[in-house]
Protein backbone atom coordinates (compact mmCIF):
# COMPACT_ATOMS: atom_id res chain seq x y z
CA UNK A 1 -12.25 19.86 -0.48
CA UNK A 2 -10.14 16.99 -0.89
CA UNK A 3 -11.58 15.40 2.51
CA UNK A 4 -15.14 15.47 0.25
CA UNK A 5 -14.05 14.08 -2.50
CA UNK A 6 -12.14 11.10 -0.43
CA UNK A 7 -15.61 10.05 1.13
CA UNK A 8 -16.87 8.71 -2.25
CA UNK A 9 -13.68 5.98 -2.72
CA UNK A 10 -13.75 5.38 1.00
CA UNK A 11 -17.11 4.57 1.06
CA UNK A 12 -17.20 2.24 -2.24
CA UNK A 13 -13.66 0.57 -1.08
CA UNK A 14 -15.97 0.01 2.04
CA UNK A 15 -18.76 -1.42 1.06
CA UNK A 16 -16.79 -4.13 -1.09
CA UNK A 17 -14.70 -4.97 1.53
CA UNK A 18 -17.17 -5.76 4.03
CA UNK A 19 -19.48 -7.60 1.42
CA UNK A 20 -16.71 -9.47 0.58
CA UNK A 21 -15.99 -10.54 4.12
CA UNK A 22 -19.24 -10.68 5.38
CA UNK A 23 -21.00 -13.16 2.88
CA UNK A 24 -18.19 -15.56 4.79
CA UNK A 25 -19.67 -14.03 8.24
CA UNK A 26 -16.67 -12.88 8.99
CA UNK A 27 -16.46 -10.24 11.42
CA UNK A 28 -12.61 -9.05 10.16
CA UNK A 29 -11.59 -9.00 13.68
CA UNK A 30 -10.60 -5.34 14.81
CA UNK A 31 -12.73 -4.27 11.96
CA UNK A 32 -15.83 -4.85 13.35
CA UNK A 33 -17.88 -5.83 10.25
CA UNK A 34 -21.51 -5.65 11.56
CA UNK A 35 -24.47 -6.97 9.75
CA UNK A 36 -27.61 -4.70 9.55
CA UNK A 37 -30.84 -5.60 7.98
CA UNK A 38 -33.08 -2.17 6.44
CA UNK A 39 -36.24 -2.68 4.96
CA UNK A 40 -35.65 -6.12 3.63
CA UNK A 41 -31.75 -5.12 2.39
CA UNK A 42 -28.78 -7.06 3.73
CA UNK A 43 -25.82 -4.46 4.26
CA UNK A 44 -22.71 -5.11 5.97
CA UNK A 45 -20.77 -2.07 7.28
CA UNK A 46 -17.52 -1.18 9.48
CA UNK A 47 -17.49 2.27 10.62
CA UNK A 48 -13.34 1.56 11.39
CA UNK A 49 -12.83 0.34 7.40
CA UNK A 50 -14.57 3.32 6.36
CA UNK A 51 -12.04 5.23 8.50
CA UNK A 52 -9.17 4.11 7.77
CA UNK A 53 -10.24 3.84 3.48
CA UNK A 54 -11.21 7.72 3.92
CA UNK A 55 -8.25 8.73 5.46
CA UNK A 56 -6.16 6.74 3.03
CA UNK A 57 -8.08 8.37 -0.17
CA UNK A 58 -7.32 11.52 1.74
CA UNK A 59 -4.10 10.98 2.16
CA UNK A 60 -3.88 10.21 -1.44
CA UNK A 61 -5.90 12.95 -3.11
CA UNK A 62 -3.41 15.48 -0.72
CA UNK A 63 -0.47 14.66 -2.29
CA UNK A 64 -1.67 14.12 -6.25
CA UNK A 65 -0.13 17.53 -7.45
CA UNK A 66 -3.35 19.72 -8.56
């Protein structure tokens, strides 16, 4: 359950990240930061960031006594 609820701040710490970055057009190197372009919306994504941010928020939410 804890893998679920680590998408949501992976996703958002994601998204952020990559907006950040990419209105520079950066591609963040070994992060892969690709542009796409859907239906007229601008939306940069990196499949590694979102990752690594889940598996950190995992990581997190794991060891936060219940």
């Amino acid at each position: 359950m804890d893998f679920f609820k680590a998408l949501i701040p992976g996703s958002i710490l994601t998204f952020v990240v990559c907006m950040i970055m990419g209105a520079g057009h950066s591609t963040g190197g070994w992060l892969q930061i690709q542009h796409y372009h859907i239906q007229g919306h601008n939306l940069y994504w990196s499949w590694v960031m979102f990752a690594i941010g889940t598996g950190l928020s995992w990581m997190i939410m794991a060891i936060t006594p219940k």
